[in-house]
PDB file of N, CA and C in Angstrom:
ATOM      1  N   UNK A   1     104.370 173.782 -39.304  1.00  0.00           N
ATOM      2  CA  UNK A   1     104.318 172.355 -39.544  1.00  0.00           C
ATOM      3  C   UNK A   1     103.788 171.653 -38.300  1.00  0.00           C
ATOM      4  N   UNK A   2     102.737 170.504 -38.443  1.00  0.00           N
ATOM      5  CA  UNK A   2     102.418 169.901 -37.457  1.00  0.00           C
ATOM      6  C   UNK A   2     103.006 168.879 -36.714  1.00  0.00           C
ATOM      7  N   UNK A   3     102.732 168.926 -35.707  1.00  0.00           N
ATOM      8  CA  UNK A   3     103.867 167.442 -34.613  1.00  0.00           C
ATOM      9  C   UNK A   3     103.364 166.338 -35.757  1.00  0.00           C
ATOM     10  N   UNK A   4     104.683 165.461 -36.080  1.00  0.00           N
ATOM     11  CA  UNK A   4     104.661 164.328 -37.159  1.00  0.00           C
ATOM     12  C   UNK A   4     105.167 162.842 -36.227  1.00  0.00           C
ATOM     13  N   UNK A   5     104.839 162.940 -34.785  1.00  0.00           N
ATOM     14  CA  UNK A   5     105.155 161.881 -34.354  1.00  0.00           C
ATOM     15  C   UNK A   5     104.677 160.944 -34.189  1.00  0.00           C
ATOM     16  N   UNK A   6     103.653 160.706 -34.843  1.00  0.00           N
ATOM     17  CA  UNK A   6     102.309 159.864 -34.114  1.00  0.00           C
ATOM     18  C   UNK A   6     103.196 158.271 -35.912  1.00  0.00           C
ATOM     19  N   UNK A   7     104.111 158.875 -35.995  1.00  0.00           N
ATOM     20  CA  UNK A   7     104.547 157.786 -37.466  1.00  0.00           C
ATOM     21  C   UNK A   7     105.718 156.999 -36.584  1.00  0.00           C
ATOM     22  N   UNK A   8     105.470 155.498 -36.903  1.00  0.00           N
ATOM     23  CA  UNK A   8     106.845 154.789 -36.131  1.00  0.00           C
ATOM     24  C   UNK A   8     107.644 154.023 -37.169  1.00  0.00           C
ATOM     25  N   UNK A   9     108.321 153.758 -37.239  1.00  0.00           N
ATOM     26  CA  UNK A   9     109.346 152.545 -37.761  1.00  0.00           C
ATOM     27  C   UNK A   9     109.373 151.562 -36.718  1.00  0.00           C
ATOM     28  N   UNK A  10     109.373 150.249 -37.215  1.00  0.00           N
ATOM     29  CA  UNK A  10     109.683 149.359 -37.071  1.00  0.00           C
ATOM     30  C   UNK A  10     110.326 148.230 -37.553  1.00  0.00           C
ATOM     31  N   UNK A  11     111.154 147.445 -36.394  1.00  0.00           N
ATOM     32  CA  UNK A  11     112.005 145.997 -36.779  1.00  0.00           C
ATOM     33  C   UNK A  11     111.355 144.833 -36.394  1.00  0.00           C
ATOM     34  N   UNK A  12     111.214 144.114 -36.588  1.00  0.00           N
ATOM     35  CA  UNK A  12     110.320 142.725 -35.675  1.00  0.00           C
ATOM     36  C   UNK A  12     111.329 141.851 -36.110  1.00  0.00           C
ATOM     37  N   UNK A  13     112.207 141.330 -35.280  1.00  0.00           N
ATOM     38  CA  UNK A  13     113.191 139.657 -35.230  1.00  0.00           C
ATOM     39  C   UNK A  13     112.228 138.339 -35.495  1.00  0.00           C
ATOM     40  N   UNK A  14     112.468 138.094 -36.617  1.00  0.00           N
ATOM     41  CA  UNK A  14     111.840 136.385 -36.129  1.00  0.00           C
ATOM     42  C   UNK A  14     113.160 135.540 -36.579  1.00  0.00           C
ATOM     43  N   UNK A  15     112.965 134.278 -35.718  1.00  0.00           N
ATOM     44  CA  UNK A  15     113.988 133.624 -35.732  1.00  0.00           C
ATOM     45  C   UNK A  15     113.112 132.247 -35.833  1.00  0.00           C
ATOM     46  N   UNK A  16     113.313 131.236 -37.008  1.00  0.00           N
ATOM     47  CA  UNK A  16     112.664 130.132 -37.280  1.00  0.00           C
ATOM     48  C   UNK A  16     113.700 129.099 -37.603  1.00  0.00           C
ATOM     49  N   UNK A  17     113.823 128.245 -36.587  1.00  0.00           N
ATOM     50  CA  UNK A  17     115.170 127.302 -36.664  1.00  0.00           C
ATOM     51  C   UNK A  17     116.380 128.120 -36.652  1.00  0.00           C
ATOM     52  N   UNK A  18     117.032 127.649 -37.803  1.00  0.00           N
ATOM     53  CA  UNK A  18     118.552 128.123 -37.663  1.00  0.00           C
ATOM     54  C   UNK A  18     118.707 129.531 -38.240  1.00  0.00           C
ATOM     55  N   UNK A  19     117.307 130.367 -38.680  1.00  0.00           N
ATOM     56  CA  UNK A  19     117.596 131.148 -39.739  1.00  0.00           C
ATOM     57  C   UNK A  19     117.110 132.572 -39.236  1.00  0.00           C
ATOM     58  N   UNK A  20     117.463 133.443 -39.110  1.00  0.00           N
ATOM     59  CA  UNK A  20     116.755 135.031 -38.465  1.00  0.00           C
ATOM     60  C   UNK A  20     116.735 135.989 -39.521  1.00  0.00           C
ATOM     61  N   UNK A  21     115.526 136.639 -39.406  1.00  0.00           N
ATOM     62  CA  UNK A  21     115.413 137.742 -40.338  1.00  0.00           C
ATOM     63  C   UNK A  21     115.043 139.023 -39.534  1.00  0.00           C
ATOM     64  N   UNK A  22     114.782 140.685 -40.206  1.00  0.00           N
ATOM     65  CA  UNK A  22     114.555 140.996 -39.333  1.00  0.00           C
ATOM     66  C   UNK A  22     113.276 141.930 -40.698  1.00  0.00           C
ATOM     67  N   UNK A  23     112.174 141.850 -40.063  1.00  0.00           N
ATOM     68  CA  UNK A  23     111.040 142.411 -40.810  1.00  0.00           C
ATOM     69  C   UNK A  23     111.081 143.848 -40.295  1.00  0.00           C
ATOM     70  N   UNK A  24     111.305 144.755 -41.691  1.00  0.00           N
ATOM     71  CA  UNK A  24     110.822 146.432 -41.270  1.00  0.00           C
ATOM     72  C   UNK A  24     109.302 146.943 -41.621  1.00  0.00           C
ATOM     73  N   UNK A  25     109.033 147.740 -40.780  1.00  0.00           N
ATOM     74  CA  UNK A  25     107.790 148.158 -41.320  1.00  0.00           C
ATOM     75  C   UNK A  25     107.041 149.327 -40.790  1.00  0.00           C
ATOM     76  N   UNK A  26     106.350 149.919 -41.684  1.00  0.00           N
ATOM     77  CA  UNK A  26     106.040 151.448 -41.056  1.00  0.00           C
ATOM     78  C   UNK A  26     105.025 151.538 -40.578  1.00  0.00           C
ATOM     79  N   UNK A  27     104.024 152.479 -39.622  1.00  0.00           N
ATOM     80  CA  UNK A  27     102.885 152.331 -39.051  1.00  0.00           C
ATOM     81  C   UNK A  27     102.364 154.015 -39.218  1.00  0.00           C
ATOM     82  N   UNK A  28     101.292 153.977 -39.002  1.00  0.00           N
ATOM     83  CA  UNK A  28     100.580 155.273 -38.165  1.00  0.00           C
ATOM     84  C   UNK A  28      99.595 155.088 -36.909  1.00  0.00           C
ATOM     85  N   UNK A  29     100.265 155.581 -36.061  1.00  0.00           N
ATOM     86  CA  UNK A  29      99.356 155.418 -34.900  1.00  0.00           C
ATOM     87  C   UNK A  29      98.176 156.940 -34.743  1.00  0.00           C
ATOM     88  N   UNK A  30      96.974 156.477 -34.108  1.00  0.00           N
ATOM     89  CA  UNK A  30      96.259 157.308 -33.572  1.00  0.00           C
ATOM     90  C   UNK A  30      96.931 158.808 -32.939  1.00  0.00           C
ATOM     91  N   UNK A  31      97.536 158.278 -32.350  1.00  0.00           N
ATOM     92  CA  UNK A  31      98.448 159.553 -31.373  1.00  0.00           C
ATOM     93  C   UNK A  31      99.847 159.504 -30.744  1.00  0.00           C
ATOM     94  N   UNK A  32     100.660 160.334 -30.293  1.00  0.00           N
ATOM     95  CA  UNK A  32     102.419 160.204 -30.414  1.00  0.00           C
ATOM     96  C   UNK A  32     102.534 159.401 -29.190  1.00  0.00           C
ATOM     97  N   UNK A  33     101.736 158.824 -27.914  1.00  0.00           N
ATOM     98  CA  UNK A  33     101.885 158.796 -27.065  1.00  0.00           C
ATOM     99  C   UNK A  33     103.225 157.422 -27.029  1.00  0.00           C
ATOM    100  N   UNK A  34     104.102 157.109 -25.978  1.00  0.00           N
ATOM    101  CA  UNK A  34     105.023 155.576 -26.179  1.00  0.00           C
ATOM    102  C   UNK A  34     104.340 154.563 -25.387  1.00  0.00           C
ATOM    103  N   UNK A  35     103.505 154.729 -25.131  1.00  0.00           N
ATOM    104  CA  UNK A  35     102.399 153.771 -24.382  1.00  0.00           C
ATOM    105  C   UNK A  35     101.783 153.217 -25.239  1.00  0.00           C
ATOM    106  N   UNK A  36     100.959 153.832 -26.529  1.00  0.00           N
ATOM    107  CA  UNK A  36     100.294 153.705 -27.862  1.00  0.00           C
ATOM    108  C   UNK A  36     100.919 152.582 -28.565  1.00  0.00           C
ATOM    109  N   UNK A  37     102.427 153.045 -28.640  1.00  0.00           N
ATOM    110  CA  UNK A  37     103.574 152.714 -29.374  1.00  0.00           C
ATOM    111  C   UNK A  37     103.436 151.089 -28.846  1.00  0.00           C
ATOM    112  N   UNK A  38     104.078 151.157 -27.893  1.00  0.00           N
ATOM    113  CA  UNK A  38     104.587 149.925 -27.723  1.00  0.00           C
ATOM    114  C   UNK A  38     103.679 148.634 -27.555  1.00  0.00           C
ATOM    115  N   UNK A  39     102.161 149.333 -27.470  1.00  0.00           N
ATOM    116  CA  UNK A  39     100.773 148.548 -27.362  1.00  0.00           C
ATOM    117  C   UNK A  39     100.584 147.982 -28.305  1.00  0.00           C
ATOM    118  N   UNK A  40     100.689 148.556 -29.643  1.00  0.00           N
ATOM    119  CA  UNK A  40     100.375 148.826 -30.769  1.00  0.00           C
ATOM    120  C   UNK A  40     101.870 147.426 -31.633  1.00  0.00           C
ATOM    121  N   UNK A  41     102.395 147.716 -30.956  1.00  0.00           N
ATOM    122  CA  UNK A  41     103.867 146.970 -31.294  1.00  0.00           C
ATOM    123  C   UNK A  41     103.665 145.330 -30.742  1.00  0.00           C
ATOM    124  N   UNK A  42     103.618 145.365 -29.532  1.00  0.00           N
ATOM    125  CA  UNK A  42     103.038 144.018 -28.888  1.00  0.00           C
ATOM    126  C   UNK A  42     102.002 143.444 -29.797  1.00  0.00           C
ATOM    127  N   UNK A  43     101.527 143.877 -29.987  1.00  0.00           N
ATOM    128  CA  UNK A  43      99.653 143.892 -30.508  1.00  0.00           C
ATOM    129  C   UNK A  43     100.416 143.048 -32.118  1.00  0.00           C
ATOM    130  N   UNK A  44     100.972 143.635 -32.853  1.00  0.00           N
ATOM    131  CA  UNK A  44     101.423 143.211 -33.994  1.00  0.00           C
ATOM    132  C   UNK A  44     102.178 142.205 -34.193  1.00  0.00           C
ATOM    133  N   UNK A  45     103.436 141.982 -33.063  1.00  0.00           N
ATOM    134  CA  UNK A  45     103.625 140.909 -33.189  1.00  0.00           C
ATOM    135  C   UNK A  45     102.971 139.486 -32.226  1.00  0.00           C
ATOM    136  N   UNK A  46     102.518 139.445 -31.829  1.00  0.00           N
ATOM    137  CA  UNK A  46     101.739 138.628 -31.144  1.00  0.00           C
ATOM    138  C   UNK A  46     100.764 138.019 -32.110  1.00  0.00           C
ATOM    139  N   UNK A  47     100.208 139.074 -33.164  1.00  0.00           N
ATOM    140  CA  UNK A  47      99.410 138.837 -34.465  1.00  0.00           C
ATOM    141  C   UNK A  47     100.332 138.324 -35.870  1.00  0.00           C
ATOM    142  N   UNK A  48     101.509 138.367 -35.645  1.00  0.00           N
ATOM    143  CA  UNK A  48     102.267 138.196 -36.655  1.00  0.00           C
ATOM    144  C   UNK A  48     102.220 137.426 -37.851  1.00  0.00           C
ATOM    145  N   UNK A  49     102.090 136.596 -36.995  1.00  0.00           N
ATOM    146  CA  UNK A  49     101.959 134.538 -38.218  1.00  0.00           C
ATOM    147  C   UNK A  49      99.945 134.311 -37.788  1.00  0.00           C
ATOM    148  N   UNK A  50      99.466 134.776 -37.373  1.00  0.00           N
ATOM    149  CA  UNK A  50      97.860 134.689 -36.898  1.00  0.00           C
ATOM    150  C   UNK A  50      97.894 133.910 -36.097  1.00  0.00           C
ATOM    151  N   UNK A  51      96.792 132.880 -35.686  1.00  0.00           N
ATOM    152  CA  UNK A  51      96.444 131.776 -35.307  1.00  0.00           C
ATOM    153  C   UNK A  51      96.762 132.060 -33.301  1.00  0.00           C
ATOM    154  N   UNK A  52      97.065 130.960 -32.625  1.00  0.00           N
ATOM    155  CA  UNK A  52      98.103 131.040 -31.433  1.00  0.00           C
ATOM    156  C   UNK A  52      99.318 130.818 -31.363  1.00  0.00           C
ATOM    157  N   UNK A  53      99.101 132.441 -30.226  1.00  0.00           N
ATOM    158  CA  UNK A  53     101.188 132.321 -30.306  1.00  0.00           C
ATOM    159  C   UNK A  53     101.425 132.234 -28.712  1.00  0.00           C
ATOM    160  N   UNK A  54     102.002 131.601 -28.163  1.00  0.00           N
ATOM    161  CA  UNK A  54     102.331 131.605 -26.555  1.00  0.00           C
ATOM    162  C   UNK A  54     103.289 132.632 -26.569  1.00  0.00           C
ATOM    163  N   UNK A  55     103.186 133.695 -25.337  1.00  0.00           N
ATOM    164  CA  UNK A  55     103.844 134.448 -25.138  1.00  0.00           C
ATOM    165  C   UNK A  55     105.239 133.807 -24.102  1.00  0.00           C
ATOM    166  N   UNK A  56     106.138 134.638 -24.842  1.00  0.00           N
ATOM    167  CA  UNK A  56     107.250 133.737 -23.550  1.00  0.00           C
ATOM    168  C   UNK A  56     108.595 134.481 -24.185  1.00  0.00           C
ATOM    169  N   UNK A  57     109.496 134.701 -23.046  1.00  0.00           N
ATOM    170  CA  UNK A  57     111.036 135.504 -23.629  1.00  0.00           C
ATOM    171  C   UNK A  57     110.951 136.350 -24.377  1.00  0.00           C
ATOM    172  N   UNK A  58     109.951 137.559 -23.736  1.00  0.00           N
ATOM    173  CA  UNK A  58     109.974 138.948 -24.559  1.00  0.00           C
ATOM    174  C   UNK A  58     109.223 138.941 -26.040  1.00  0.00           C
ATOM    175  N   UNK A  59     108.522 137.981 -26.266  1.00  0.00           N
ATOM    176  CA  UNK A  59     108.200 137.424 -27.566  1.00  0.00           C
ATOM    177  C   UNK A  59     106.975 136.438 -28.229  1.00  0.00           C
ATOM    178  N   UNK A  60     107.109 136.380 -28.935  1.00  0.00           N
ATOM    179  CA  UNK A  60     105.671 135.202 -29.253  1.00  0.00           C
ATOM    180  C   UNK A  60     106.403 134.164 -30.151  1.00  0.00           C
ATOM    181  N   UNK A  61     105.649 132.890 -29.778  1.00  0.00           N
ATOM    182  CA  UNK A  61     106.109 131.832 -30.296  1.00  0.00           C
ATOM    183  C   UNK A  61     104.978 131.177 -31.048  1.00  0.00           C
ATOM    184  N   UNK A  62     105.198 130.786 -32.276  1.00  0.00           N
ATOM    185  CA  UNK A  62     104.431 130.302 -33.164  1.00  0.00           C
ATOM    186  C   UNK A  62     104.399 128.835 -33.492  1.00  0.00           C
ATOM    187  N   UNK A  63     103.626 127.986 -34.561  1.00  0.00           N
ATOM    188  CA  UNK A  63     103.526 126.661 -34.953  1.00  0.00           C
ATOM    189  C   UNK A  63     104.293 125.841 -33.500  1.00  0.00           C
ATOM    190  N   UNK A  64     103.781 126.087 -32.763  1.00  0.00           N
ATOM    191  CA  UNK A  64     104.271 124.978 -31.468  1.00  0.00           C
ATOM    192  C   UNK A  64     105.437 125.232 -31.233  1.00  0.00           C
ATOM    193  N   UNK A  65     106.444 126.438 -31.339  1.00  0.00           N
ATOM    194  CA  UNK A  65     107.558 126.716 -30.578  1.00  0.00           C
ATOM    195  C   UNK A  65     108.251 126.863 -31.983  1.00  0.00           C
ATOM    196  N   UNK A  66     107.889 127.103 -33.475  1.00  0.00           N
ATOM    197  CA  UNK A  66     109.099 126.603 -34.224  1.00  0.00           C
ATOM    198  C   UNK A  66     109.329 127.791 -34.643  1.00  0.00           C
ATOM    199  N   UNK A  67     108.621 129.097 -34.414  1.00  0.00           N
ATOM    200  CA  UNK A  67     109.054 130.556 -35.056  1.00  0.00           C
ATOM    201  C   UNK A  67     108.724 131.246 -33.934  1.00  0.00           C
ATOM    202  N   UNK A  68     110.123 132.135 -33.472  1.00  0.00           N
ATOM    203  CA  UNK A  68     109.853 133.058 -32.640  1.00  0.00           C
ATOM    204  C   UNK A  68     109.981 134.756 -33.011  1.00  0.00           C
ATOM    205  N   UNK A  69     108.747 135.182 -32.697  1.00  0.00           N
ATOM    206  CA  UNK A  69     108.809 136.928 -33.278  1.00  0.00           C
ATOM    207  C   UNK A  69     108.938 137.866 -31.764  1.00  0.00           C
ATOM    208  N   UNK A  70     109.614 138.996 -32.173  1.00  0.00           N
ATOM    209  CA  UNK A  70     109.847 139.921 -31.147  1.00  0.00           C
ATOM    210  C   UNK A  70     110.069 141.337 -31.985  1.00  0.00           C
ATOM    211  N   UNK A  71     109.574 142.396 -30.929  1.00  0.00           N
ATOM    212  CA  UNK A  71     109.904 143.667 -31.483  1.00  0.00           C
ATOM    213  C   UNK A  71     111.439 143.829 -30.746  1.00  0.00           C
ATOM    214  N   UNK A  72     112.052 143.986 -32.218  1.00  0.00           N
ATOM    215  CA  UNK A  72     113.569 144.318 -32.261  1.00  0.00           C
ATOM    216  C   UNK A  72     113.991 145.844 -31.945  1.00  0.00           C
ATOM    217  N   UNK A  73     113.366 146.922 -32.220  1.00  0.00           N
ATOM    218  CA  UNK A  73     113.671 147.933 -32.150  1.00  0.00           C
ATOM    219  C   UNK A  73     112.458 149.012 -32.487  1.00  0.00           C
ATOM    220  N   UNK A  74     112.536 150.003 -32.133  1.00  0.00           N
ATOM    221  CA  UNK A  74     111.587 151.289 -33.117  1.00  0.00           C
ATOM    222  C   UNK A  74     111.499 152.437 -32.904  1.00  0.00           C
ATOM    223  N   UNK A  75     111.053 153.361 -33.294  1.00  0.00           N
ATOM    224  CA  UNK A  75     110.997 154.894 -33.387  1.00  0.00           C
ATOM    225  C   UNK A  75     110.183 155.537 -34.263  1.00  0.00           C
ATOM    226  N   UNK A  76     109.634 156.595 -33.728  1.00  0.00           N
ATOM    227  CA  UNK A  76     109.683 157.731 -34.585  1.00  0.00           C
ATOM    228  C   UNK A  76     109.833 158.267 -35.496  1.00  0.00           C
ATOM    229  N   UNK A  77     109.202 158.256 -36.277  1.00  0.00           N
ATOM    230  CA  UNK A  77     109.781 159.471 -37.445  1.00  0.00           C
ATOM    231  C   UNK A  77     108.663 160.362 -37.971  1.00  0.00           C
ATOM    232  N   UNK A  78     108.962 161.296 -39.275  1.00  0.00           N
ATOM    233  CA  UNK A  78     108.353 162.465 -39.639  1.00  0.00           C
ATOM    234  C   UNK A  78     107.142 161.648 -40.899  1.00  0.00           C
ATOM    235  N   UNK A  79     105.964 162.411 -40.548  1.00  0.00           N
ATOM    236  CA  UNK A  79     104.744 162.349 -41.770  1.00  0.00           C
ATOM    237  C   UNK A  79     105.784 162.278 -43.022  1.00  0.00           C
ATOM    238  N   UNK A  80     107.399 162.948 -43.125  1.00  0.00           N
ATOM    239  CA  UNK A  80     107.807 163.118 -44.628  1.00  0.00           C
ATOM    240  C   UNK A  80     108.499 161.710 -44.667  1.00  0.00           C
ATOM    241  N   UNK A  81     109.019 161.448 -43.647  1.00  0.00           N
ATOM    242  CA  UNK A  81     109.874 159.927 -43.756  1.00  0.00           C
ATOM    243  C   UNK A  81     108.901 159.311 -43.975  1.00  0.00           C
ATOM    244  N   UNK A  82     107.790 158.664 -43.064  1.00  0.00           N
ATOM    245  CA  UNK A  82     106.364 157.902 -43.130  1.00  0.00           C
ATOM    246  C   UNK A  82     106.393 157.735 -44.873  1.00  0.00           C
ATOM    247  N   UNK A  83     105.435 158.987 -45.287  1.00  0.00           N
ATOM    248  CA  UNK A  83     105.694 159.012 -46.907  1.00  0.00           C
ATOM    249  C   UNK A  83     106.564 158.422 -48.113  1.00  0.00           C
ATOM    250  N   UNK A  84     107.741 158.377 -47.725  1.00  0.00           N
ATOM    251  CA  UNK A  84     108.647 158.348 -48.565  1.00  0.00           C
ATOM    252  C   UNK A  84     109.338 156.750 -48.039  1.00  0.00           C
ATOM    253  N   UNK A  85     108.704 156.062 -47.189  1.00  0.00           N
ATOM    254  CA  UNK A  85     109.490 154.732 -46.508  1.00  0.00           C
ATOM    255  C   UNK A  85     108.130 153.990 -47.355  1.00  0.00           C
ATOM    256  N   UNK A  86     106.943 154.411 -47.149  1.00  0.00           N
ATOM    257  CA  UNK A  86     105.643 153.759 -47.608  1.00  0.00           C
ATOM    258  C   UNK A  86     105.760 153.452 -48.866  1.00  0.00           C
ATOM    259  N   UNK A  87     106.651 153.837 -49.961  1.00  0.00           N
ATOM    260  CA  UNK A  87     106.974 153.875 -51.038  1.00  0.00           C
ATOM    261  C   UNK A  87     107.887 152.238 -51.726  1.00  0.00           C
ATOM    262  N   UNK A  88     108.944 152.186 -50.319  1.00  0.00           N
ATOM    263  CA  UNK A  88     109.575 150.720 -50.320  1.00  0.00           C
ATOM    264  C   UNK A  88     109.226 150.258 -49.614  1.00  0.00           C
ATOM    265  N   UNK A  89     108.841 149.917 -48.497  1.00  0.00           N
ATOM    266  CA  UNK A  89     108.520 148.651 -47.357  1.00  0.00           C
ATOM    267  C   UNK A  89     106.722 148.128 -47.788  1.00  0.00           C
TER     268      UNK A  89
END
């Protein structure tokens, strides 16, 4: 079986006024590296809502300060998880 790490999970926090959610979502990266990862992670949420987001407190801030996104958490997982998560998220 081949190295299946190059697949991540992800959480992204946004918090818009009084209300927080936390968005999951699966990826495939080019290669397993955590440099990739976390590039790749920045990269997404910074792109989140489109348009400009000021970076500030670990995070990006959207519509003039009124939605803030951040990567909440992430990892790793197997080409079989990847598969089978791609199914619900």
């Amino acid at each position: 079986m081949k190295n299946n790490t190059k697949y991540i999970f992800a959480c992204f926090k946004e918090r818009n006024g009084e209300y927080e959610y936390c968005h999951k979502s699966i990826h495939e990266l080019p290669d397993k590296r955590v440099t990739t990862a976390n590039r790749f992670l920045k990269n997404y949420a910074k792109g989140f809502y489109g348009g400009e987001a000021e970076s500030a407190d670990g995070g990006y801030y959207f519509h003039g300060g009124e939605v803030f996104v951040e990567v909440d958490s992430w990892k790793f997982i197997s080409e079989e998880d990847y598969h089978i998560l791609k199914l619900y998220l």
